[in-house]
C-alpha atoms as a PDB file:
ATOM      1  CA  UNK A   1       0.000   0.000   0.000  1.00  0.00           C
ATOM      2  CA  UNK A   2       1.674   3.158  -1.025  1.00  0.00           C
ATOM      3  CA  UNK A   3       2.242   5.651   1.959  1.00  0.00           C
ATOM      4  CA  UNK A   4       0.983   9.845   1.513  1.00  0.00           C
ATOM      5  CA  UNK A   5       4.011  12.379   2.089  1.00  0.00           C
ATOM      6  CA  UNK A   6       2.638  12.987   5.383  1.00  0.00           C
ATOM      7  CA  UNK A   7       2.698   9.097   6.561  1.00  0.00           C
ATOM      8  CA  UNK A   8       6.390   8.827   5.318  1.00  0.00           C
ATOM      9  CA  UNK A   9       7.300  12.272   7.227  1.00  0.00           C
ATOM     10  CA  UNK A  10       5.901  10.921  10.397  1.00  0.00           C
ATOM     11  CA  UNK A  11       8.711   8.797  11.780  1.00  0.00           C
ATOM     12  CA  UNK A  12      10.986  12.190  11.507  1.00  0.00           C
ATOM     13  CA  UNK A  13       8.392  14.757  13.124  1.00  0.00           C
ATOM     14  CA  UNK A  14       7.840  13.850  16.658  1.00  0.00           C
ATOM     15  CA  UNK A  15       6.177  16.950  17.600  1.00  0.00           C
ATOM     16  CA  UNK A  16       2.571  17.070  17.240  1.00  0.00           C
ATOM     17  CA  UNK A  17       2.479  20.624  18.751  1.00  0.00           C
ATOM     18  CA  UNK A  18       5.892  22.099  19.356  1.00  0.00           C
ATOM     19  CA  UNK A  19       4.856  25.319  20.954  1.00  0.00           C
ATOM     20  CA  UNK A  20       1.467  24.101  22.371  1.00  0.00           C
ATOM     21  CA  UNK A  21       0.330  22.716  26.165  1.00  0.00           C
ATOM     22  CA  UNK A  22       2.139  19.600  25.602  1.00  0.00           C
ATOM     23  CA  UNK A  23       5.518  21.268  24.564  1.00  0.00           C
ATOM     24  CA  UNK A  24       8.278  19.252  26.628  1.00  0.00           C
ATOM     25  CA  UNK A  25       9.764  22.482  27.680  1.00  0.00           C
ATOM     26  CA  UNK A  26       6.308  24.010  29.122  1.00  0.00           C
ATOM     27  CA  UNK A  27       5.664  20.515  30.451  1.00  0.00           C
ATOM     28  CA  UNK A  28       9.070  20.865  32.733  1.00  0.00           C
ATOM     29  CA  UNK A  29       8.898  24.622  33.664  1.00  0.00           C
ATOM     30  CA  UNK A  30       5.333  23.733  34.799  1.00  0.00           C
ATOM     31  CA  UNK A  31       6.197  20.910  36.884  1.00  0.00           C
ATOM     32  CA  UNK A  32       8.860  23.018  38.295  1.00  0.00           C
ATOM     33  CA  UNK A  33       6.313  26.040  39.099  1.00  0.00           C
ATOM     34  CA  UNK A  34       3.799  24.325  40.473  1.00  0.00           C
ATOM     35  CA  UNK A  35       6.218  23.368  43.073  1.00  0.00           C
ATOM     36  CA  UNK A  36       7.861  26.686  43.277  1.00  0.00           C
ATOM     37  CA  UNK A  37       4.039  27.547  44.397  1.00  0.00           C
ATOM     38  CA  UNK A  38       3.295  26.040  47.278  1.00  0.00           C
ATOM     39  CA  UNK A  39       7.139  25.705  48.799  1.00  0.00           C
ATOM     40  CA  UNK A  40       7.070  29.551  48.487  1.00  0.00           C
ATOM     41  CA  UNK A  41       4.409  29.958  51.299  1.00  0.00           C
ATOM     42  CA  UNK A  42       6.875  27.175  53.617  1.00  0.00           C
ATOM     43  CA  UNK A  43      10.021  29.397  53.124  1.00  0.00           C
ATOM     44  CA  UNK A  44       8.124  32.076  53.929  1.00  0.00           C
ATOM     45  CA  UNK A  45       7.958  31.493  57.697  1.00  0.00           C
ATOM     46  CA  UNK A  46      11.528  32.440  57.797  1.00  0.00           C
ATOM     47  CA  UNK A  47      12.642  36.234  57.608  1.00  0.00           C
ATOM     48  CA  UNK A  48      16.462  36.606  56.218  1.00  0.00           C
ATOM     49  CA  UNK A  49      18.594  39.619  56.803  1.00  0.00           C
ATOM     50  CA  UNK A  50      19.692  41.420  53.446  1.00  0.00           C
ATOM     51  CA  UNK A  51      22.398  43.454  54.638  1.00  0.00           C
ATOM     52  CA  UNK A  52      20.036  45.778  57.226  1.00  0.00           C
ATOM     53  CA  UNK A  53      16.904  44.840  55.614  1.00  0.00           C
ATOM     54  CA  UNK A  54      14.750  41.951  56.988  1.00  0.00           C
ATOM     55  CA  UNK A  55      12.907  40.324  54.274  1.00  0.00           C
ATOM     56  CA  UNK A  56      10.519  37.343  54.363  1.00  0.00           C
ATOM     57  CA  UNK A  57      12.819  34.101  52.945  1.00  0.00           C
ATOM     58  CA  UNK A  58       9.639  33.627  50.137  1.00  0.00           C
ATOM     59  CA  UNK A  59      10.512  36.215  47.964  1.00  0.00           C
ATOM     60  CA  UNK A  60      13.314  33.443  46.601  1.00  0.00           C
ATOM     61  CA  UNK A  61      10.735  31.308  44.889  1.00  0.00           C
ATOM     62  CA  UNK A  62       8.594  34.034  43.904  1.00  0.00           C
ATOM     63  CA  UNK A  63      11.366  35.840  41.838  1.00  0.00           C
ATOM     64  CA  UNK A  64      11.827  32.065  39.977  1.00  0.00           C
ATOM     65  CA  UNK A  65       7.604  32.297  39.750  1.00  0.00           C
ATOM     66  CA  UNK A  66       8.282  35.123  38.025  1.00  0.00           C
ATOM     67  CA  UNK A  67      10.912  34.328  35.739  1.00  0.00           C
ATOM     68  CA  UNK A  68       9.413  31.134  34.967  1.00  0.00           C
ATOM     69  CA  UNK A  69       5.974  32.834  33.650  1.00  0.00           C
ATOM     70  CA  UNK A  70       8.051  35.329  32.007  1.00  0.00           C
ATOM     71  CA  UNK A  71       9.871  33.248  29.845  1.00  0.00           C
ATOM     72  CA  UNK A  72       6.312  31.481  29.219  1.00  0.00           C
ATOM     73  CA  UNK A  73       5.172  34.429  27.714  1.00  0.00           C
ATOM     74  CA  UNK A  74       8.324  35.171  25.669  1.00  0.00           C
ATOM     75  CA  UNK A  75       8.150  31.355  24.560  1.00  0.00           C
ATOM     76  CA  UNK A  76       4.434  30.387  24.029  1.00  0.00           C
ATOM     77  CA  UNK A  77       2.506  33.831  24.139  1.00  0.00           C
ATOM     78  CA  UNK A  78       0.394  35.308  27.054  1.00  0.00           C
ATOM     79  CA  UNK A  79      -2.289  33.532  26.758  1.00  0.00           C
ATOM     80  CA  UNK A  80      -0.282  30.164  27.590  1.00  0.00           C
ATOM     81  CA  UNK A  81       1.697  31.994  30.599  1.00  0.00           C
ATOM     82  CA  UNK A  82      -1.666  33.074  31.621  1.00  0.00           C
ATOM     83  CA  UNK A  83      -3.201  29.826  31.810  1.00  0.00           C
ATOM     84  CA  UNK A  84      -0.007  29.141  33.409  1.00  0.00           C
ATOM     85  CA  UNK A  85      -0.522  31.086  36.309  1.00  0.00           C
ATOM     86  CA  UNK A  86      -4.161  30.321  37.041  1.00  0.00           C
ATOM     87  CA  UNK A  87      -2.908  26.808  37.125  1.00  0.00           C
ATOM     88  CA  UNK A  88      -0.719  27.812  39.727  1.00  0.00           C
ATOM     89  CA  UNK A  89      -3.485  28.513  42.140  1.00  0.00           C
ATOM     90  CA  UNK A  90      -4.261  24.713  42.014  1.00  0.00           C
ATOM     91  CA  UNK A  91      -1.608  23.730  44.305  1.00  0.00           C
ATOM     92  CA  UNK A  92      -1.628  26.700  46.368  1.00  0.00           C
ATOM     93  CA  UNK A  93      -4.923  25.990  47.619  1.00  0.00           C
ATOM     94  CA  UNK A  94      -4.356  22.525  47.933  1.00  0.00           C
ATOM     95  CA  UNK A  95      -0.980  23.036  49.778  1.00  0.00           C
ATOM     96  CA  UNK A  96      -3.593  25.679  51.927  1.00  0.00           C
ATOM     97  CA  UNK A  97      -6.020  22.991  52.720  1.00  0.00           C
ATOM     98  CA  UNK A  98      -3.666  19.856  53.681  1.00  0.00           C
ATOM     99  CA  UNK A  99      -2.066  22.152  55.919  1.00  0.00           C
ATOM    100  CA  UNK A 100      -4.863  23.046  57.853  1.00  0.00           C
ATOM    101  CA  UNK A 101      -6.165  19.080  57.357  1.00  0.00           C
ATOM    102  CA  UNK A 102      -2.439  17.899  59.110  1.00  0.00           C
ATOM    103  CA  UNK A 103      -2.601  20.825  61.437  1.00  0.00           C
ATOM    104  CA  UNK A 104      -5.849  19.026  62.727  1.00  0.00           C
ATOM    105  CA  UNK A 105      -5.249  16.081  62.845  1.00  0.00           C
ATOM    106  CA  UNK A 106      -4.304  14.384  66.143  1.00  0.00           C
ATOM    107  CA  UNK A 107       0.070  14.413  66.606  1.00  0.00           C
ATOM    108  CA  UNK A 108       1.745  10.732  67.229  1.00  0.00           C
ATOM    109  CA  UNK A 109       2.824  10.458  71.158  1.00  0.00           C
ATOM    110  CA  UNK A 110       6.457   9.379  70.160  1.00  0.00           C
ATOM    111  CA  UNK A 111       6.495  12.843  68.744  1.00  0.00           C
ATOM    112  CA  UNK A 112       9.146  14.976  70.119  1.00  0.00           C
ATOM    113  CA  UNK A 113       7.320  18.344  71.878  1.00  0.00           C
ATOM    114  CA  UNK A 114       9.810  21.063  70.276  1.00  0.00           C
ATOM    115  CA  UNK A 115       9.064  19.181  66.527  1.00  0.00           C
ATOM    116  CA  UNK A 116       5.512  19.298  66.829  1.00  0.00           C
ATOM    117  CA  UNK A 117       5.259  23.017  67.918  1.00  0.00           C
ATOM    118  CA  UNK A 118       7.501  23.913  65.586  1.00  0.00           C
ATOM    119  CA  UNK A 119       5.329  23.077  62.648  1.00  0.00           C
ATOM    120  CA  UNK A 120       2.113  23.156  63.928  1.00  0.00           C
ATOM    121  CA  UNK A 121       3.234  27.016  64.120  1.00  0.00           C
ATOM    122  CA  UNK A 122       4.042  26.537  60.492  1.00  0.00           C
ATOM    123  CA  UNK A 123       1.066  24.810  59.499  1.00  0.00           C
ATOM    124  CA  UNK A 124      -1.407  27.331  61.442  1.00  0.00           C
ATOM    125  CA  UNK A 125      -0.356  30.867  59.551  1.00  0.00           C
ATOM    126  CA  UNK A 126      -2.975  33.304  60.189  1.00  0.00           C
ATOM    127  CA  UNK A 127      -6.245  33.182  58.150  1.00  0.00           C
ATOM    128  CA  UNK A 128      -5.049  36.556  56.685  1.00  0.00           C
ATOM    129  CA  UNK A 129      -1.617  34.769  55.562  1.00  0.00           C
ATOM    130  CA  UNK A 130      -3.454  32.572  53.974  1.00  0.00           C
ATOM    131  CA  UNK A 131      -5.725  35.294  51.760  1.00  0.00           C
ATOM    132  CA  UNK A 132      -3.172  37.457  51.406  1.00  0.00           C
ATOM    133  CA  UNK A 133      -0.543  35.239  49.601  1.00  0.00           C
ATOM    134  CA  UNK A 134      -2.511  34.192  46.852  1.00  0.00           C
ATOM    135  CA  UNK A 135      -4.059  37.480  46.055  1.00  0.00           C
ATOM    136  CA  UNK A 136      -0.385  38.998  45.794  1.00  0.00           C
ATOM    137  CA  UNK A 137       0.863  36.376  43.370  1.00  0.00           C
ATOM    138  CA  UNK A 138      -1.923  36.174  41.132  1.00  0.00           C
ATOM    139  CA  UNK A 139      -2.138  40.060  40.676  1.00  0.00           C
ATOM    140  CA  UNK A 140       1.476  40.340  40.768  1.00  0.00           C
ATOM    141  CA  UNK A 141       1.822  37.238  38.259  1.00  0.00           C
ATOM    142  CA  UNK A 142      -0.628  38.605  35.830  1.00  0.00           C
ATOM    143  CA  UNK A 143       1.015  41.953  35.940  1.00  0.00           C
ATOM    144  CA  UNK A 144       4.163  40.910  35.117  1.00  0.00           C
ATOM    145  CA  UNK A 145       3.175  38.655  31.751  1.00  0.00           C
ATOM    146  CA  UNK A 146       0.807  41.815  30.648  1.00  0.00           C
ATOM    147  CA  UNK A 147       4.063  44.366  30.899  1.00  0.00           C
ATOM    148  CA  UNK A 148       6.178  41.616  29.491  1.00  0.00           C
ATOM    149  CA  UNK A 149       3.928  40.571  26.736  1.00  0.00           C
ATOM    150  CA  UNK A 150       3.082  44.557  26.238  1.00  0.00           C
ATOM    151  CA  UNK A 151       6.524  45.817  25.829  1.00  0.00           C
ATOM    152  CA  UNK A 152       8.147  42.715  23.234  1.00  0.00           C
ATOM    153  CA  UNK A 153       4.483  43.734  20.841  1.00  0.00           C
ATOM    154  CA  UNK A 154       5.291  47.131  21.126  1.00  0.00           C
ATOM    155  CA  UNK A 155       9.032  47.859  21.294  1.00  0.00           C
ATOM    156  CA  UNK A 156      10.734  44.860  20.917  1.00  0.00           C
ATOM    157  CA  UNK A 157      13.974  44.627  21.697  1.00  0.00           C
ATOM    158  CA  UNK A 158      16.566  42.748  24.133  1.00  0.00           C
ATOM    159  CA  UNK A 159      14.572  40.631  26.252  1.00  0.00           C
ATOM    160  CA  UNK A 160      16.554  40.967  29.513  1.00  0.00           C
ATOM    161  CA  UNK A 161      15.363  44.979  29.462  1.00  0.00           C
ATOM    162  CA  UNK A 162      11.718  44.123  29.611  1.00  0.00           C
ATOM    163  CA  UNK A 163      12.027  41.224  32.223  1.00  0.00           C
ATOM    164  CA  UNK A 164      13.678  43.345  34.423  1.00  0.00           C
ATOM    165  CA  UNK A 165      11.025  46.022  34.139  1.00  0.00           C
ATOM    166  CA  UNK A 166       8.582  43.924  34.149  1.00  0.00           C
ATOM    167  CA  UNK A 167       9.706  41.456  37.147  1.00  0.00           C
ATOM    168  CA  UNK A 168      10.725  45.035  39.494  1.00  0.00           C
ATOM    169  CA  UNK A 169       6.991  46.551  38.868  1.00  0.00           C
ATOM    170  CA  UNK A 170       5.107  42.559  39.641  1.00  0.00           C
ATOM    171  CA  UNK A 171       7.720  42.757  43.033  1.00  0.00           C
ATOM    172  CA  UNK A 172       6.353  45.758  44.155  1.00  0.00           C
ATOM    173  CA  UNK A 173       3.061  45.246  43.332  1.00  0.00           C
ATOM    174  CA  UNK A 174       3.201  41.629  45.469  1.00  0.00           C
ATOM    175  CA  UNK A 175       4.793  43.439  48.056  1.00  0.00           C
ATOM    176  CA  UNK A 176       2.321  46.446  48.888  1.00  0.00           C
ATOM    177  CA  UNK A 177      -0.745  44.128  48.162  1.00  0.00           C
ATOM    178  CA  UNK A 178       0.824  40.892  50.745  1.00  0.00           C
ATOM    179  CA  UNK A 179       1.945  43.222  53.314  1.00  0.00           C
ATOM    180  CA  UNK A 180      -0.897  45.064  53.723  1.00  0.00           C
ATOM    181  CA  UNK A 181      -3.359  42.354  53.479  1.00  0.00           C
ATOM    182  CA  UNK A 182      -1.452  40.059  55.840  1.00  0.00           C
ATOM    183  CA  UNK A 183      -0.179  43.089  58.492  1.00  0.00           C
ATOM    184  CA  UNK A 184      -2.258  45.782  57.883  1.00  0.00           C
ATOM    185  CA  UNK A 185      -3.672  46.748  61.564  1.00  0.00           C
ATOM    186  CA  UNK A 186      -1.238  43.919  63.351  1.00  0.00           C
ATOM    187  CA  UNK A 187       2.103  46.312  63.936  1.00  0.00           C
ATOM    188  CA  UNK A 188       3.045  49.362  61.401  1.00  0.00           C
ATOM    189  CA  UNK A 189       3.943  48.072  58.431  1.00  0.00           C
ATOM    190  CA  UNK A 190       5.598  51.224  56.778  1.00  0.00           C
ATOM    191  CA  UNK A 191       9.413  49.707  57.637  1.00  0.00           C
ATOM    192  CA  UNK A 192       8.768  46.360  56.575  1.00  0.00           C
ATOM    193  CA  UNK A 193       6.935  47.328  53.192  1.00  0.00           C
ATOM    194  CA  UNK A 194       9.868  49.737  52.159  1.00  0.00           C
ATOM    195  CA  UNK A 195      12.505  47.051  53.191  1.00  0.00           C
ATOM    196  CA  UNK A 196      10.545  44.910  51.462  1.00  0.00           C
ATOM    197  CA  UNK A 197      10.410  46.622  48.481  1.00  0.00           C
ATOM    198  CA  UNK A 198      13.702  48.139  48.124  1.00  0.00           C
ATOM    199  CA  UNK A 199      15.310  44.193  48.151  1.00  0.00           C
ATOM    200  CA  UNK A 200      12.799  42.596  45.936  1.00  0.00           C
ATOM    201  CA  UNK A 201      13.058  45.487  43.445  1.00  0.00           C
ATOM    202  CA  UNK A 202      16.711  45.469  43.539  1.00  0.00           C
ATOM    203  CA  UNK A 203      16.891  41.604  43.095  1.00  0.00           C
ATOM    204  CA  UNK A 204      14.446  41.655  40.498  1.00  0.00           C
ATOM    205  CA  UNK A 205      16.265  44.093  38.138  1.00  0.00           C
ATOM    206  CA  UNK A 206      19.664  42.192  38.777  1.00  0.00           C
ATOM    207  CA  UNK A 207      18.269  38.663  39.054  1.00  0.00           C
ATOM    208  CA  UNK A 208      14.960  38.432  36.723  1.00  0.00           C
ATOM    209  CA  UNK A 209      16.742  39.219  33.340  1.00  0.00           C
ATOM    210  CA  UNK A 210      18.797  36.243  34.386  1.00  0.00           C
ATOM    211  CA  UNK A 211      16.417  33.818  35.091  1.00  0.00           C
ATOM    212  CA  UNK A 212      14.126  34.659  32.369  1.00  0.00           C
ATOM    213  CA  UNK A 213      16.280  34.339  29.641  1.00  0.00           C
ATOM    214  CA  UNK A 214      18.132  31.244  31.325  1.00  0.00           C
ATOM    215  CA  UNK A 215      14.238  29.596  31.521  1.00  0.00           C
ATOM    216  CA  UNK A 216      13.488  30.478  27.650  1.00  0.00           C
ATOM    217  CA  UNK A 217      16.460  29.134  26.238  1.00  0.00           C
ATOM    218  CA  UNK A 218      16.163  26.273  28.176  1.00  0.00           C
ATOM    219  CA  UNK A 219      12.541  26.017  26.573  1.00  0.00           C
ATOM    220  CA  UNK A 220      13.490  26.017  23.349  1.00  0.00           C
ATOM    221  CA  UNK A 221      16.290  23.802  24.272  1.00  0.00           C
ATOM    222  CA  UNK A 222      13.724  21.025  24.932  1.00  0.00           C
ATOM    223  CA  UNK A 223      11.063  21.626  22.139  1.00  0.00           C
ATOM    224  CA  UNK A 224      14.226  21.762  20.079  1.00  0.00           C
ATOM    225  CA  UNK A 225      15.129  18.109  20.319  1.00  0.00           C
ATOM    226  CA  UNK A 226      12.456  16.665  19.115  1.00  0.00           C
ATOM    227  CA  UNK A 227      11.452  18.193  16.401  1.00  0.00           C
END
């Protein structure tokens, strides 16, 4: 039976949608940002000095949050790194709900005392913790791939220039919505938001260019090979 051009070609094309959901290098930055997701609200319990500012030790996996759905949008468009991001809200509320589910349930006896206060404090944040974390990153998150996506339509150029604009505005954004949400009320929050600020903006414009052209090329990298 005699084969059609497009039977014969199939052996050599592997990719049935190169730049689509199922792209192998969206598959593997998703995988890694769901993850990124819910350990970001762990490392968050910890607050790291920056020289003399006091940060909260989260921050770290939301810059790679941000790179990561940066380079989404450079890669496969807005409207995938979009998606992306809503998907991201899967295992934050999951993450949200086993905690408080573990939190309540009863603690073995062999349990050592200092372990089990330790992270039932982590597994108890405040209800206002809890809102205030996932309103930050999906405003910041969204703001971030709309400047990104906004600035390569309109003006092109090197992509490292608009990630780093893009990444400082999302930080400061997350950081005036999260703080004031989560502390508003509890203590002043005027010296922790500028701290705050100052270190995510600063890391943002020195690390996000980084990351998000490290994350694209890897991207491409992995559609690449099978095509």
């Amino acid at each position: 039976m005699n084969e059609s051009p497009a039977d014969q070609a199939a052996p050599q094309t592997l990719v049935a949608v190169p730049k689509g959901l199922f792209a192998p290098g969206l598959f593997a930055i998703a995988l890694f940002y769901g993850g990124m997701c819910t350990f970001a609200g762990l490392l968050g319990n910890k607050q790291v000095a920056l020289g003399p500012l006091a940060v909260e030790a989260g921050m770290f996996a939301f810059l790679l949050l941000v790179a990561m759905g940066g380079a989404v949008a450079e890669v496969y468009g807005r409207s995938v790194a979009n998606k992306l991001v809503l998907w991201g809200f899967v295992p934050i509320f999951a993450s949200i709900l086993l905690s408080l589910l573990v939190a309540a349930m009863p603690a073995s006896p062999e349990m050592q005392p200092e372990r089990l206060e330790a992270i039932q404090m982590v597994l108890t944040a405040t209800w206002r913790i809890w809102i205030a974390g996932p309103i930050a990153y999906g405003t910041s998150q969204i703001l971030n791939i709309t400047v990104i996506s906004a600035l390569k339509t309109r003006f092109g150029g090197p992509m490292w220039i608009r990630a780093g604009l893009a990444g400082a505005l999302s930080q400061a954004l997350d950081t005036v919505i999260f703080i004031t949400v989560a502390f508003l009320g509890v203590f002043p929050i005027l010296p922790l938001l500028a701290g705050q600020m100052i270190a995510k903006v600063v890391l943002s414009i020195v690390l996000i260019p980084f990351l998000v052209t490290w994350f694209a090329g890897f991207a491409r990298k992995l559609d690449g090979r099978i095509q």
